[in-house]
C-alpha atoms as a PDB file:
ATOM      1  CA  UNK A   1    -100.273  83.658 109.928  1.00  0.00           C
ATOM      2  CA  UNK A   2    -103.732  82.809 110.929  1.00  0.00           C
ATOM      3  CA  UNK A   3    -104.364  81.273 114.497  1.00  0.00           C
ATOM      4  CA  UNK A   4    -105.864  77.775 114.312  1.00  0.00           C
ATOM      5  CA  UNK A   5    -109.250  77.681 116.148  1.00  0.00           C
ATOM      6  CA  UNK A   6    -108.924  81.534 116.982  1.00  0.00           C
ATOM      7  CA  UNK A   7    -110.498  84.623 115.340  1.00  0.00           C
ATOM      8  CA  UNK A   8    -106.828  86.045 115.349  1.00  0.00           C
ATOM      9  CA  UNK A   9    -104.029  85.941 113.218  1.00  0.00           C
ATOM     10  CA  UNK A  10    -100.205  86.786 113.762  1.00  0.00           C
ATOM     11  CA  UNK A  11     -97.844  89.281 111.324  1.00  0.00           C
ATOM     12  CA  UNK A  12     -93.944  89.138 112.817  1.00  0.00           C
ATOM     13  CA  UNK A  13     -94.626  90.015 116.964  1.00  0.00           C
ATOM     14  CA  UNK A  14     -97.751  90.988 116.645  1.00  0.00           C
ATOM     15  CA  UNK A  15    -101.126  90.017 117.012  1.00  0.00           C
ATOM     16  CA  UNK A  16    -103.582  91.268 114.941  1.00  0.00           C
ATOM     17  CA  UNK A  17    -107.639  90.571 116.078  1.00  0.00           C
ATOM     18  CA  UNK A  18    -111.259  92.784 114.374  1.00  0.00           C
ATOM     19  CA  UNK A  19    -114.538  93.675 115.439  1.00  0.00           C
ATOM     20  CA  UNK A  20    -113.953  93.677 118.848  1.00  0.00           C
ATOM     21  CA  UNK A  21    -117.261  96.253 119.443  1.00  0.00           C
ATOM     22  CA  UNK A  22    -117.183  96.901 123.284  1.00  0.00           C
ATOM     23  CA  UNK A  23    -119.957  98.282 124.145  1.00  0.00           C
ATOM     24  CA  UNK A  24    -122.460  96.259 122.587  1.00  0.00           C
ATOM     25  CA  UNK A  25    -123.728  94.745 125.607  1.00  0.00           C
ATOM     26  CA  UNK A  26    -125.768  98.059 126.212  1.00  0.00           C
ATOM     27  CA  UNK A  27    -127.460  97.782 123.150  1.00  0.00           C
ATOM     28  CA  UNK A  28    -128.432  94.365 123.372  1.00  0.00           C
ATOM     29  CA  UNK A  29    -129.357  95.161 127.148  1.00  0.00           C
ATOM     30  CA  UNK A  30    -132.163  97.800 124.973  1.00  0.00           C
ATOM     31  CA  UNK A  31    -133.259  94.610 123.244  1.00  0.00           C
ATOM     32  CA  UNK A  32    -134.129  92.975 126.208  1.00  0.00           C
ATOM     33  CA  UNK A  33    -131.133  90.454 126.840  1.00  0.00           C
ATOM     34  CA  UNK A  34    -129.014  91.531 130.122  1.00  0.00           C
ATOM     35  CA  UNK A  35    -125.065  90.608 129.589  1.00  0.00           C
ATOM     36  CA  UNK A  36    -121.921  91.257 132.219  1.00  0.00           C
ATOM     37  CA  UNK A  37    -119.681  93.266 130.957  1.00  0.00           C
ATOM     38  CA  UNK A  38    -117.373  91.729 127.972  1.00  0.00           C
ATOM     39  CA  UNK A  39    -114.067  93.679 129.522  1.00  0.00           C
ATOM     40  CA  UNK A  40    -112.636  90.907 131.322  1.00  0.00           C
ATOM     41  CA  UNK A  41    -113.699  88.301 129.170  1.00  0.00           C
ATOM     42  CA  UNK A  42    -112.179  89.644 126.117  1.00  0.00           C
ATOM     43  CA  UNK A  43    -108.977  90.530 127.749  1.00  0.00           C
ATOM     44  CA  UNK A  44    -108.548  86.936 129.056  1.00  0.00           C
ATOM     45  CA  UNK A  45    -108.688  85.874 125.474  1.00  0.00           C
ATOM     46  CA  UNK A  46    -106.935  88.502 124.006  1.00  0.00           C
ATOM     47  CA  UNK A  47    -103.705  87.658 126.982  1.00  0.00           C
ATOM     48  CA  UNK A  48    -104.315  83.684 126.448  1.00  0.00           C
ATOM     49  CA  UNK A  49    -103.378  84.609 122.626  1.00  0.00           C
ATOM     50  CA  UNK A  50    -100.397  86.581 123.601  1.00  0.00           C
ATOM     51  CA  UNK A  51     -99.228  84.061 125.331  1.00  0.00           C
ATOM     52  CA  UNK A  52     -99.898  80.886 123.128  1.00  0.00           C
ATOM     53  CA  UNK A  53     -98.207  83.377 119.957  1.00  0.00           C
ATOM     54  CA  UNK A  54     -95.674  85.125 122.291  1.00  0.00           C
ATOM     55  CA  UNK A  55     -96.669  88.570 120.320  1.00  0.00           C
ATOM     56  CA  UNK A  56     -95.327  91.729 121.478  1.00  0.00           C
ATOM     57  CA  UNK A  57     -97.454  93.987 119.908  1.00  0.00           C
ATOM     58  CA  UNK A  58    -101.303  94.447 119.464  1.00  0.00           C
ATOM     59  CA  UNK A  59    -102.882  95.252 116.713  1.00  0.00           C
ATOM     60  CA  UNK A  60    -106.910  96.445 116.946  1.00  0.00           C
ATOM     61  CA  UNK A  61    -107.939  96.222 113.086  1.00  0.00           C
ATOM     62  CA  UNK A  62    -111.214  98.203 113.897  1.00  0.00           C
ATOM     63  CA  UNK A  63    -114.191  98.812 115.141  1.00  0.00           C
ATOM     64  CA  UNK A  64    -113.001  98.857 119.154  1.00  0.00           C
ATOM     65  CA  UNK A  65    -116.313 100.776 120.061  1.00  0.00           C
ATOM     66  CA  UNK A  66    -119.746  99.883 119.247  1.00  0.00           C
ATOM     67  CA  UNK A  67    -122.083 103.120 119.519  1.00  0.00           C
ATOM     68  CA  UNK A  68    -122.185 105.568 116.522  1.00  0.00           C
ATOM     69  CA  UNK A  69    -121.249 108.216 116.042  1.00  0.00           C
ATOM     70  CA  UNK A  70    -121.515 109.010 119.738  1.00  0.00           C
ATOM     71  CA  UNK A  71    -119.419 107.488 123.080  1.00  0.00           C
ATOM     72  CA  UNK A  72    -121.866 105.827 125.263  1.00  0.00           C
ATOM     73  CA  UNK A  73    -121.627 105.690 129.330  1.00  0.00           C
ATOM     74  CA  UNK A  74    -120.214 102.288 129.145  1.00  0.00           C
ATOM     75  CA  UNK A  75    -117.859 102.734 126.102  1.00  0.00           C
ATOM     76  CA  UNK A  76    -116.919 105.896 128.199  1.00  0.00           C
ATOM     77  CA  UNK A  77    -116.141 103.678 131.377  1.00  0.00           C
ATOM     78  CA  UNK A  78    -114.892 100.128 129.917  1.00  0.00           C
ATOM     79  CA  UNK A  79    -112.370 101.212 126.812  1.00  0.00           C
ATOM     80  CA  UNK A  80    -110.138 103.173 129.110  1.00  0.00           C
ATOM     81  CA  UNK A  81    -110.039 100.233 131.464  1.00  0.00           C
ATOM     82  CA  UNK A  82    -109.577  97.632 128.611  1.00  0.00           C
ATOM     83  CA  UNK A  83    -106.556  99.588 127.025  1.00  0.00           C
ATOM     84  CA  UNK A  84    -104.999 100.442 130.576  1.00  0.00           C
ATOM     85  CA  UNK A  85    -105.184  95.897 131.150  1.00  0.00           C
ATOM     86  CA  UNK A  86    -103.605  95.288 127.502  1.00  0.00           C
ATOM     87  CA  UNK A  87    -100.174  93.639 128.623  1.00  0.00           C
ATOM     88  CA  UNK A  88     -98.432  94.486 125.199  1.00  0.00           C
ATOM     89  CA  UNK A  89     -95.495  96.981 124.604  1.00  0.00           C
ATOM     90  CA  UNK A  90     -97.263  98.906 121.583  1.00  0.00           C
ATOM     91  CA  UNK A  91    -100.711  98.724 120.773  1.00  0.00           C
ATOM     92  CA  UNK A  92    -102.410 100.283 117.256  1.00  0.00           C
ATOM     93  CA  UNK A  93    -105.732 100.841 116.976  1.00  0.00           C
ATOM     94  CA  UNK A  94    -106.663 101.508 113.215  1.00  0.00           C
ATOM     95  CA  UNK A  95    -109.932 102.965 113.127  1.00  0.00           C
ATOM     96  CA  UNK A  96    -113.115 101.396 112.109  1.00  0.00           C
ATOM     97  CA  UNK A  97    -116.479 103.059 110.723  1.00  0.00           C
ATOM     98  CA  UNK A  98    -117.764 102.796 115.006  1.00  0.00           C
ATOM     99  CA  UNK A  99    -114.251 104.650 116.479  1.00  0.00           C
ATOM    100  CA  UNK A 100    -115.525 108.437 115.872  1.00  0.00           C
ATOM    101  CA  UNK A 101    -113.607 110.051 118.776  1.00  0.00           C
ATOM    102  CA  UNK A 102    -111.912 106.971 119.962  1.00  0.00           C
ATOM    103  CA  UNK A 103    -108.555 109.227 120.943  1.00  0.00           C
ATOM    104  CA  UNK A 104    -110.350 111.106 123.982  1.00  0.00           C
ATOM    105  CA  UNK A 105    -111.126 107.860 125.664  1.00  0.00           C
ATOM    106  CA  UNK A 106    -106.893 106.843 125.808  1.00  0.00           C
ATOM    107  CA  UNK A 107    -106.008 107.666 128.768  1.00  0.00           C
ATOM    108  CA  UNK A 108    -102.655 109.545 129.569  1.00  0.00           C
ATOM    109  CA  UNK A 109    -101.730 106.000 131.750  1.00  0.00           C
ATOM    110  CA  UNK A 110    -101.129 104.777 128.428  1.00  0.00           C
ATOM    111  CA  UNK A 111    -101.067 107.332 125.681  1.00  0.00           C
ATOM    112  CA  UNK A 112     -96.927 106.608 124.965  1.00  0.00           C
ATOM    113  CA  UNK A 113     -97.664 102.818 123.973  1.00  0.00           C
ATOM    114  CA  UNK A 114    -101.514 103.449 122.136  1.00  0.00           C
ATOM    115  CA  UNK A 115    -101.303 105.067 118.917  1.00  0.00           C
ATOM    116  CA  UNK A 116    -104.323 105.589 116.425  1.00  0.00           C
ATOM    117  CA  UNK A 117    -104.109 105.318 112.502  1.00  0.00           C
ATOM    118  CA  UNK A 118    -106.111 104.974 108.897  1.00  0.00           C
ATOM    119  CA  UNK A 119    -104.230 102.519 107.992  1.00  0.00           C
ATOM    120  CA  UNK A 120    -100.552 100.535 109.041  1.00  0.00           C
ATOM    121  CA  UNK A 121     -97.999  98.475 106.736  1.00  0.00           C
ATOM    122  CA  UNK A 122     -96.577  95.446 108.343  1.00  0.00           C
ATOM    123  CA  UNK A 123     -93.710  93.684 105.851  1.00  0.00           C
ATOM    124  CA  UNK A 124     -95.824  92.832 102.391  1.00  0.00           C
ATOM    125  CA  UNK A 125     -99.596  94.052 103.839  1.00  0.00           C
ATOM    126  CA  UNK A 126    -101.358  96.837 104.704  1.00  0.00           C
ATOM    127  CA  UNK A 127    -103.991  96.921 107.161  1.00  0.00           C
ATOM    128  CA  UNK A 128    -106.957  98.739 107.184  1.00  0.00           C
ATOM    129  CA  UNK A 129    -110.493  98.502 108.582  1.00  0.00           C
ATOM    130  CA  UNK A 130    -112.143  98.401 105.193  1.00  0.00           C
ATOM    131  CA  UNK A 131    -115.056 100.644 105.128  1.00  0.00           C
ATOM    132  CA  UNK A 132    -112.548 103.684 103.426  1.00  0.00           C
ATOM    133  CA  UNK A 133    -110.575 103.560 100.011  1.00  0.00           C
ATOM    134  CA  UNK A 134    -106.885 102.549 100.440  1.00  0.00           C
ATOM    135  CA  UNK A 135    -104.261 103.104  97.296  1.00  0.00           C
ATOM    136  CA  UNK A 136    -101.833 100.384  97.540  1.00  0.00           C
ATOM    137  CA  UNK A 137     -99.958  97.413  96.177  1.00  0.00           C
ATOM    138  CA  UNK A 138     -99.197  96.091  98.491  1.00  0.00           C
ATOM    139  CA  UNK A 139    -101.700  92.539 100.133  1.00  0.00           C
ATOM    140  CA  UNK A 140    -104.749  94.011 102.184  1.00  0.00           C
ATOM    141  CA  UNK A 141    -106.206  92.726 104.698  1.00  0.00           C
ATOM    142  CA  UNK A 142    -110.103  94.091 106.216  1.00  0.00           C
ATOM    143  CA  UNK A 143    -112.396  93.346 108.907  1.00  0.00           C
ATOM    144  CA  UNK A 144    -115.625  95.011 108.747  1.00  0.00           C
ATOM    145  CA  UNK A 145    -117.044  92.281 107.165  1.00  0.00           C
ATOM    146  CA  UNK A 146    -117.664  89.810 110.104  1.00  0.00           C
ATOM    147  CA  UNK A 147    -117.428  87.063 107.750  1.00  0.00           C
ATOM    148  CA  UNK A 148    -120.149  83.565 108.383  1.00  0.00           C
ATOM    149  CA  UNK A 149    -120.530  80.701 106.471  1.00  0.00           C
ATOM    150  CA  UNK A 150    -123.784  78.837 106.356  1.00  0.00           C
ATOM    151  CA  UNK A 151    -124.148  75.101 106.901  1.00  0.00           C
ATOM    152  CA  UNK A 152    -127.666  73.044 106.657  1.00  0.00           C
ATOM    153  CA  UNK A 153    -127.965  69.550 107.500  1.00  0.00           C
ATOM    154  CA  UNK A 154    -129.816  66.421 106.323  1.00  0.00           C
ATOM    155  CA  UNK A 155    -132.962  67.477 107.734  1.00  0.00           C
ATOM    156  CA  UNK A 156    -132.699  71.244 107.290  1.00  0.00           C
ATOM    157  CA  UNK A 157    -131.170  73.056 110.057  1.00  0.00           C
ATOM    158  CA  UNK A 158    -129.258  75.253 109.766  1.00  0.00           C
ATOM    159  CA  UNK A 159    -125.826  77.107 111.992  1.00  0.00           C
ATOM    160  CA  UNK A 160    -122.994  79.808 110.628  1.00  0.00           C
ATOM    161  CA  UNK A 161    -119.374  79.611 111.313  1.00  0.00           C
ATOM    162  CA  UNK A 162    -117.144  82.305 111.623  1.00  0.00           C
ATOM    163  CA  UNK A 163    -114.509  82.602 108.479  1.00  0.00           C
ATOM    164  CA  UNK A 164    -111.452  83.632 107.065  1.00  0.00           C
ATOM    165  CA  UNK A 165    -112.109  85.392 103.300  1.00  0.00           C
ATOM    166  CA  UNK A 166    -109.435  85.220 101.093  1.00  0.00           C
ATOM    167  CA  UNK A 167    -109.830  86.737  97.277  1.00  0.00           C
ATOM    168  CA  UNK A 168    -108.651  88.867  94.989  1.00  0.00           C
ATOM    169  CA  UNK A 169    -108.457  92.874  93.149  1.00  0.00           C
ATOM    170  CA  UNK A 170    -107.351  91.828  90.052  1.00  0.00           C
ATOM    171  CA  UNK A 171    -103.245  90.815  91.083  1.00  0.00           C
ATOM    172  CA  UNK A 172    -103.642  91.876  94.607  1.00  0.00           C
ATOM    173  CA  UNK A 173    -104.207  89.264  97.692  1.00  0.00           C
ATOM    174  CA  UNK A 174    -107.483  90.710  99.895  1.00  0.00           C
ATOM    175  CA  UNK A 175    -107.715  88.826 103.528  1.00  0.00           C
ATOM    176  CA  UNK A 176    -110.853  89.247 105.313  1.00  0.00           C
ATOM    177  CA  UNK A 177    -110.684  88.538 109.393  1.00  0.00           C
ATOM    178  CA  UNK A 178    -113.674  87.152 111.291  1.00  0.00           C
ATOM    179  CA  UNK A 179    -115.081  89.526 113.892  1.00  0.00           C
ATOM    180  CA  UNK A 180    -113.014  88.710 117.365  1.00  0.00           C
ATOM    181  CA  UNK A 181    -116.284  89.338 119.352  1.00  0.00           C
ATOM    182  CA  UNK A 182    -118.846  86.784 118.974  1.00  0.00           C
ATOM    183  CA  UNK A 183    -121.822  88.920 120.043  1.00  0.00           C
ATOM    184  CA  UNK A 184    -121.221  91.844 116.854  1.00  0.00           C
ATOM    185  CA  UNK A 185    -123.468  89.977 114.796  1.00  0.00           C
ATOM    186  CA  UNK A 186    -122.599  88.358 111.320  1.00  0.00           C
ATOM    187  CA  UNK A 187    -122.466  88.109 107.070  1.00  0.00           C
ATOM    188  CA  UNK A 188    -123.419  85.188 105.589  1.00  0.00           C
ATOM    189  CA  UNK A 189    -121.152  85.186 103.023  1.00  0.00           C
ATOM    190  CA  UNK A 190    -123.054  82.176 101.406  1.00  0.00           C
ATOM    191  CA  UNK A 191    -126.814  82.892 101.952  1.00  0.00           C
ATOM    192  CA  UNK A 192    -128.779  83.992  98.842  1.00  0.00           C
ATOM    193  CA  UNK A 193    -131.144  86.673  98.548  1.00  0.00           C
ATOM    194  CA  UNK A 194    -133.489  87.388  95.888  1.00  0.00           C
ATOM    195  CA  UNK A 195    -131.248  90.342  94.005  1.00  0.00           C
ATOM    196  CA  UNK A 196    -129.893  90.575  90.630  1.00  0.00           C
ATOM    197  CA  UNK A 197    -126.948  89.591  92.439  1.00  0.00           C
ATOM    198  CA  UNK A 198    -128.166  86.816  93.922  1.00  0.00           C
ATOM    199  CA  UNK A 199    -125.811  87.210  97.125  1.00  0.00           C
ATOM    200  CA  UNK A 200    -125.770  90.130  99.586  1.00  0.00           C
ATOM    201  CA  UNK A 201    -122.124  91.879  98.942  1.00  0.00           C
ATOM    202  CA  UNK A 202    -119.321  92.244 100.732  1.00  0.00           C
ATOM    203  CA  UNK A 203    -119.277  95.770 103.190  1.00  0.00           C
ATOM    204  CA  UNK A 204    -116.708  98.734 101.912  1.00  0.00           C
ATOM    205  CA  UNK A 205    -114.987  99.659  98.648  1.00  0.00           C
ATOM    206  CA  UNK A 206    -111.998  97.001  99.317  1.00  0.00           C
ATOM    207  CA  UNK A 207    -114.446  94.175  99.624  1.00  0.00           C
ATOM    208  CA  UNK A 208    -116.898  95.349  96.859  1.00  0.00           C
ATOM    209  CA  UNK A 209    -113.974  95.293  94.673  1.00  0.00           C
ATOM    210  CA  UNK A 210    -113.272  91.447  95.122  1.00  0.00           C
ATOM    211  CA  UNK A 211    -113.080  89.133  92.474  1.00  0.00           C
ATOM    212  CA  UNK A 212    -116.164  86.983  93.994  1.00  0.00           C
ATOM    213  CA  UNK A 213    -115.217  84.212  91.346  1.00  0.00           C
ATOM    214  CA  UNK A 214    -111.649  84.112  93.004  1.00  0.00           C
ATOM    215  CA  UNK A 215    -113.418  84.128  97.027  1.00  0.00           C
ATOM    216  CA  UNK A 216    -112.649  81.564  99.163  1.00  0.00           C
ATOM    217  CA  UNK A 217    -113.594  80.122 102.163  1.00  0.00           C
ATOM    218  CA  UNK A 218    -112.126  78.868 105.244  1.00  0.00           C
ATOM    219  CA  UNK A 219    -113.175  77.655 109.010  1.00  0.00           C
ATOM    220  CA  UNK A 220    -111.439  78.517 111.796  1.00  0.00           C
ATOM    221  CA  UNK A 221    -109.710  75.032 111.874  1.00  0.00           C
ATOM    222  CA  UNK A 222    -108.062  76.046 108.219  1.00  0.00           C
ATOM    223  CA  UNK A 223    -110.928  73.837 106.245  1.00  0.00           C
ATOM    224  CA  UNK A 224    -110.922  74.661 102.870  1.00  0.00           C
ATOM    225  CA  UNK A 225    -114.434  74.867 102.165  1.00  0.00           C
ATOM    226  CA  UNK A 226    -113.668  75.999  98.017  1.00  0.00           C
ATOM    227  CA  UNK A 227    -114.661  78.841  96.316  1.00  0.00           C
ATOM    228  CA  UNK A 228    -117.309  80.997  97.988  1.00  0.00           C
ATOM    229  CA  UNK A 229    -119.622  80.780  94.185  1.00  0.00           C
ATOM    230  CA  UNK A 230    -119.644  76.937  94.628  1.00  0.00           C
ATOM    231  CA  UNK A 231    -120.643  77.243  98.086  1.00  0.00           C
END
């Protein structure tokens, strides 16, 4: 299911990946920091992943664009491009919280194989951004979240790692996927704040919902790292 070493994971033929926020080289650009364009990178990975899985189908679980609510020049420019490269027979983009107006920028090249939805069921899950309500009973499975753990070493530094959150609404399985772009920024999951709570909480009424008692944790490399409390 998940792809060892890869923010990606793979249900039947197709390859599901989250976050992928193009785009969001302009706004770092505003902060200062000038980046190439993450078009061609991203589909290199994305095609590498095809192969290595030999999925037929792609599934975008959110969050394609970056700007909100509005379509920026280079969202304008680059997310036509990047679906008209995607070497897959179908492709479904469910929309995430950033996609407002994400169906003018499919082209008509490739408006019979790109299709746009709330939500999609693949065998026993449904699939859904996670920042709307979804009535189900089916397993779930989110991005949103962009999912970090925290590590600190003997002599206090500290790094994050991207990870996979699995937990729990009551009977039902919740799977959280790590962001697929690297630059979108990140949750600690495990990094405590001074709150009744004691953690910052997970983003969207699936997440919020989660059992955090029954969270866990797990690298890229499928480390267990335990339950997300103990962390």
């Amino acid at each position: 299911m998940f792809v060892t070493n890869e923010r990606a994971m793979v249900l039947g033929n197709k390859l599901v990946i989250a976050d992928i926020h193009l785009g969001i080289t302009l706004e770092i650009y505003k902060s200062g920091v000038s980046l190439p364009s993450q078009v061609r990178p991203m589909l290199d990975r994305i095609h590498k992943l095809k192969n290595l899985t030999k999925s037929k189908e792609l599934v975008l679980l959110g969050d394609v664009k970056h700007n909100i609510p509005n379509i920026t020049f280079q969202e304008l420019r680059e997310i036509p491009l990047f679906l008209s490269l995607l070497d897959f027979d179908k492709i479904t983009i469910v929309k995430g919280n950033h996609d407002g107006k994400i169906e003018s920028l499919i082209s008509e090249q490739v408006r019979e194989k790109v299709r746009v939805r709330k939500s999609m069921v693949i065998g026993d899950y449904i699939l859904t951004h996670g920042h709307r309500s979804v009535k189900t009973n089916k397993k779930i499975i989110i991005g949103h979240n962009h999912p970090n753990v925290k590590f600190v070493d003997a002599i206090g530094n500290t790094y994050a790692e991207p990870a996979w959150i699995k937990s729990m609404i009551g009977k039902q399985r919740v799977i959280i996927m790590p962001a697929f772009n690297e630059l979108s920024g990140s949750m600690i999951v495990n990094d405590a704040r001074s709150s009744s709570k004691g953690y910052k909480p997970f983003l969207g009424p699936v997440a919020k919902r989660m059992n955090r008692n029954r969270t866990k944790v797990f690298l890229l490399d499928s480390t267990d790292l335990g339950f997300l409390n103990d962390l």
